[in-house]
N, C-alpha and C. Protein backbone atom coordinates (compact mmCIF):
# COMPACT_ATOMS: atom_id res chain seq x y z
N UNK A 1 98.18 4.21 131.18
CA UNK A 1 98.25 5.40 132.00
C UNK A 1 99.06 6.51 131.31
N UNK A 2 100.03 5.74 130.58
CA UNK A 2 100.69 7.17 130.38
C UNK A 2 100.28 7.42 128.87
N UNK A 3 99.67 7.01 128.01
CA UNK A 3 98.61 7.48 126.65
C UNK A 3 97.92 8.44 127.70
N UNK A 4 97.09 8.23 128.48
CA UNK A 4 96.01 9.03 129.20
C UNK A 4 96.57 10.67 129.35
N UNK A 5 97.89 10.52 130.25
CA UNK A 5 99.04 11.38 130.26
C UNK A 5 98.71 12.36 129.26
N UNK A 6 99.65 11.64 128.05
CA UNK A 6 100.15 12.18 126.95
C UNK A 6 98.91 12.61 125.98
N UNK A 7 97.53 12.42 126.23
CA UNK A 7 96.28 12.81 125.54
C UNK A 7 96.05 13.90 126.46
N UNK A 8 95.96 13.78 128.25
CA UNK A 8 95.98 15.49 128.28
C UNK A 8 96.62 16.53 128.57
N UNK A 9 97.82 16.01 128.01
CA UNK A 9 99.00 17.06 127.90
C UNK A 9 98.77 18.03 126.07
N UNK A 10 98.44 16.85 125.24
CA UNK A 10 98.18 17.73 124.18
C UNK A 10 96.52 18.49 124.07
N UNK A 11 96.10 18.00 124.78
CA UNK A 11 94.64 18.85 124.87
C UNK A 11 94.69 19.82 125.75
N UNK A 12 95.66 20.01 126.75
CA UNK A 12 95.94 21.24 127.81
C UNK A 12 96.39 22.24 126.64
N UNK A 13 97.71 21.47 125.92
CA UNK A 13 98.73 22.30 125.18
C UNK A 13 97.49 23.28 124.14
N UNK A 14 96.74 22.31 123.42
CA UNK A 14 95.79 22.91 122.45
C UNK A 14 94.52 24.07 122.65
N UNK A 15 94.18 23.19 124.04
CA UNK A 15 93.55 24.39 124.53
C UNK A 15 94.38 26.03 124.79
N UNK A 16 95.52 25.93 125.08
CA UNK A 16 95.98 27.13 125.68
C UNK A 16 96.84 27.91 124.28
N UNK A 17 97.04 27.31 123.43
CA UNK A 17 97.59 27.70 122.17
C UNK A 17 96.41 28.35 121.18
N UNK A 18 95.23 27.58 121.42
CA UNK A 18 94.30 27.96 120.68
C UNK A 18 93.43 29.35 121.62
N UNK A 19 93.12 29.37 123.15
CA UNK A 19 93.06 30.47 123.40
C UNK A 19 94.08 31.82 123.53
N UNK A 20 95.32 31.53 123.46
CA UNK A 20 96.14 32.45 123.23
C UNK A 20 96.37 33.58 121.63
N UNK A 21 95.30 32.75 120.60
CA UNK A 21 95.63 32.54 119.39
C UNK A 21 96.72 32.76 118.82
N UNK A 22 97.28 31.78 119.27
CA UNK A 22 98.30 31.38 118.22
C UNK A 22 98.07 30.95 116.98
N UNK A 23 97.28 30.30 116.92
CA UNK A 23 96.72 29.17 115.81
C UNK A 23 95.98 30.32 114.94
N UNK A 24 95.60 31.59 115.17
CA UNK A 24 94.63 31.96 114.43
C UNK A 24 95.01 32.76 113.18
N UNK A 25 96.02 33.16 112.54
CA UNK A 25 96.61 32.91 111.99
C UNK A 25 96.31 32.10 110.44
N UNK A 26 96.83 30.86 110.94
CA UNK A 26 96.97 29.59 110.61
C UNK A 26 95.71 29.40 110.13
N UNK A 27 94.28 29.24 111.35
CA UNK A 27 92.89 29.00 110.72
C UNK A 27 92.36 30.04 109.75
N UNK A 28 92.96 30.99 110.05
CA UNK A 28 92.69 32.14 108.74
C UNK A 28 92.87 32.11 107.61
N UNK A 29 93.93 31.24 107.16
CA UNK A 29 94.43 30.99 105.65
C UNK A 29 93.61 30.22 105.38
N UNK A 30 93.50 29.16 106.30
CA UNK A 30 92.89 27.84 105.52
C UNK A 30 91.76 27.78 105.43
N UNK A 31 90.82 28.91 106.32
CA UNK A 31 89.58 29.10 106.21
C UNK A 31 89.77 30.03 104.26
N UNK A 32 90.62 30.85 104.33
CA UNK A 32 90.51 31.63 102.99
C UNK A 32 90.73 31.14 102.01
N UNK A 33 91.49 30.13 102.47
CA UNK A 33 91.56 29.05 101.13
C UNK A 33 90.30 28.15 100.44
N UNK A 34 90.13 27.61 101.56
CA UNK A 34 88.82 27.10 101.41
C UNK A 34 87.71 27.79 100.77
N UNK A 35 87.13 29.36 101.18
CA UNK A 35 86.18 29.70 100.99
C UNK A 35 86.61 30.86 99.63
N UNK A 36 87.81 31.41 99.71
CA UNK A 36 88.48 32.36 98.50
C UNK A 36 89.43 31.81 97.77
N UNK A 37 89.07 30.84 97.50
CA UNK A 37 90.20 30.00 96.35
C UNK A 37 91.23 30.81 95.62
N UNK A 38 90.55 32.01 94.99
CA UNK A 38 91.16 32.33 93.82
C UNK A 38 91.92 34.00 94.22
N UNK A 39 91.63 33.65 95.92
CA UNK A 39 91.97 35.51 96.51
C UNK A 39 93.42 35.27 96.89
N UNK A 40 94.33 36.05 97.17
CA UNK A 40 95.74 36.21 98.08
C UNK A 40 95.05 36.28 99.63
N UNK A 41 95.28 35.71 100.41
CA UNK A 41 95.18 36.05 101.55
C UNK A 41 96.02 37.15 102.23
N UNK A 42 95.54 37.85 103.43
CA UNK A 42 96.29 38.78 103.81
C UNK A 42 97.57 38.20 104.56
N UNK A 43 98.58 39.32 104.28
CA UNK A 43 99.93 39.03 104.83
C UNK A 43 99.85 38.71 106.70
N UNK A 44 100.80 37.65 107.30
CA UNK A 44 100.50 37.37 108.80
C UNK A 44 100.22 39.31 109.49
N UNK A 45 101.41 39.67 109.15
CA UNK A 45 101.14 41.33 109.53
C UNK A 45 99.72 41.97 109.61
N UNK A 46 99.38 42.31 107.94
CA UNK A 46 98.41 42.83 108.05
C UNK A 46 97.20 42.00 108.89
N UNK A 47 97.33 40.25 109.06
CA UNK A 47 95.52 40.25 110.01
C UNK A 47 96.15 40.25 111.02
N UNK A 48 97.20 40.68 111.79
CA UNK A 48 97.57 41.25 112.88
C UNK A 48 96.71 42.54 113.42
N UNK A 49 97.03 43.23 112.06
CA UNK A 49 96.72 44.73 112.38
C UNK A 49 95.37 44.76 112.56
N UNK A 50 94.77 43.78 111.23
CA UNK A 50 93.54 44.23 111.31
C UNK A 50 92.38 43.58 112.61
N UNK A 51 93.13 42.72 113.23
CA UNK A 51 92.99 41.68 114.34
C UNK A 51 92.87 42.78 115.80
N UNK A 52 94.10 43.18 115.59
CA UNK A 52 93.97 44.18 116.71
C UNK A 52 92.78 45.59 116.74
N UNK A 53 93.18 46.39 115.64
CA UNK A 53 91.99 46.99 114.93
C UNK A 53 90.56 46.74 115.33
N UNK A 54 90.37 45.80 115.33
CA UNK A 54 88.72 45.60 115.41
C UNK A 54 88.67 45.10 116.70
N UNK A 55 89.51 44.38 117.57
CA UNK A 55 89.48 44.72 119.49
C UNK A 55 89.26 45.80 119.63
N UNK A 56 90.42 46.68 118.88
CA UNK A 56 90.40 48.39 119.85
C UNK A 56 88.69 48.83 119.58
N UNK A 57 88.33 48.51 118.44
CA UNK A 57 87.17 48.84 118.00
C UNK A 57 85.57 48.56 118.76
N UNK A 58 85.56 47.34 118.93
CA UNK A 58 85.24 46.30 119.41
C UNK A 58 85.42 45.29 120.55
N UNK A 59 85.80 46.10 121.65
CA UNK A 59 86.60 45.45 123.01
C UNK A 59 85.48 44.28 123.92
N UNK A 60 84.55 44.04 123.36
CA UNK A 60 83.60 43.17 124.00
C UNK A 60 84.07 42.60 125.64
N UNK A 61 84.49 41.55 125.92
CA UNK A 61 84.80 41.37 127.40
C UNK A 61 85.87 41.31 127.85
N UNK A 62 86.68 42.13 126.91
CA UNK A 62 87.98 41.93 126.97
C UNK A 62 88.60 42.35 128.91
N UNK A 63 89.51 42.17 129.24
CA UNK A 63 89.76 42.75 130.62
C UNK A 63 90.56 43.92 130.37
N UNK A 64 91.45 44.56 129.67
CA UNK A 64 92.36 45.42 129.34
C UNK A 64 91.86 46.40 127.86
């Protein structure tokens, strides 16, 4: 019972970290790593900016 617990406490946690993006970030490097081996990835800042940038741009269903 309490594995059961503790499996959906980290799948609540993951879900809400991963829609908050937190994580995205994170999947951004490693996606650039993966696919741009030999590039610098952008600084956390700049895919901030450019993150936000393309919402303002691009507000699809956003509520705000």
């Amino acid at each position: 019972m309490i594995d059961l617990v503790l499996r959906a406490g980290r799948g609540i946690r993951w879900y809400m970290t991963t829609l908050m993006g937190d994580t995205a970030y994170a999947t951004y490097v490693a996606h650039h790593h993966r696919v741009h081996p030999d590039e610098e990835p952008m600084t956390e800042r700049q895919f901030w900016r450019q993150k936000m940038d393309d919402q303002d741009r691009n507000p699809g269903a956003r509520c705000c």
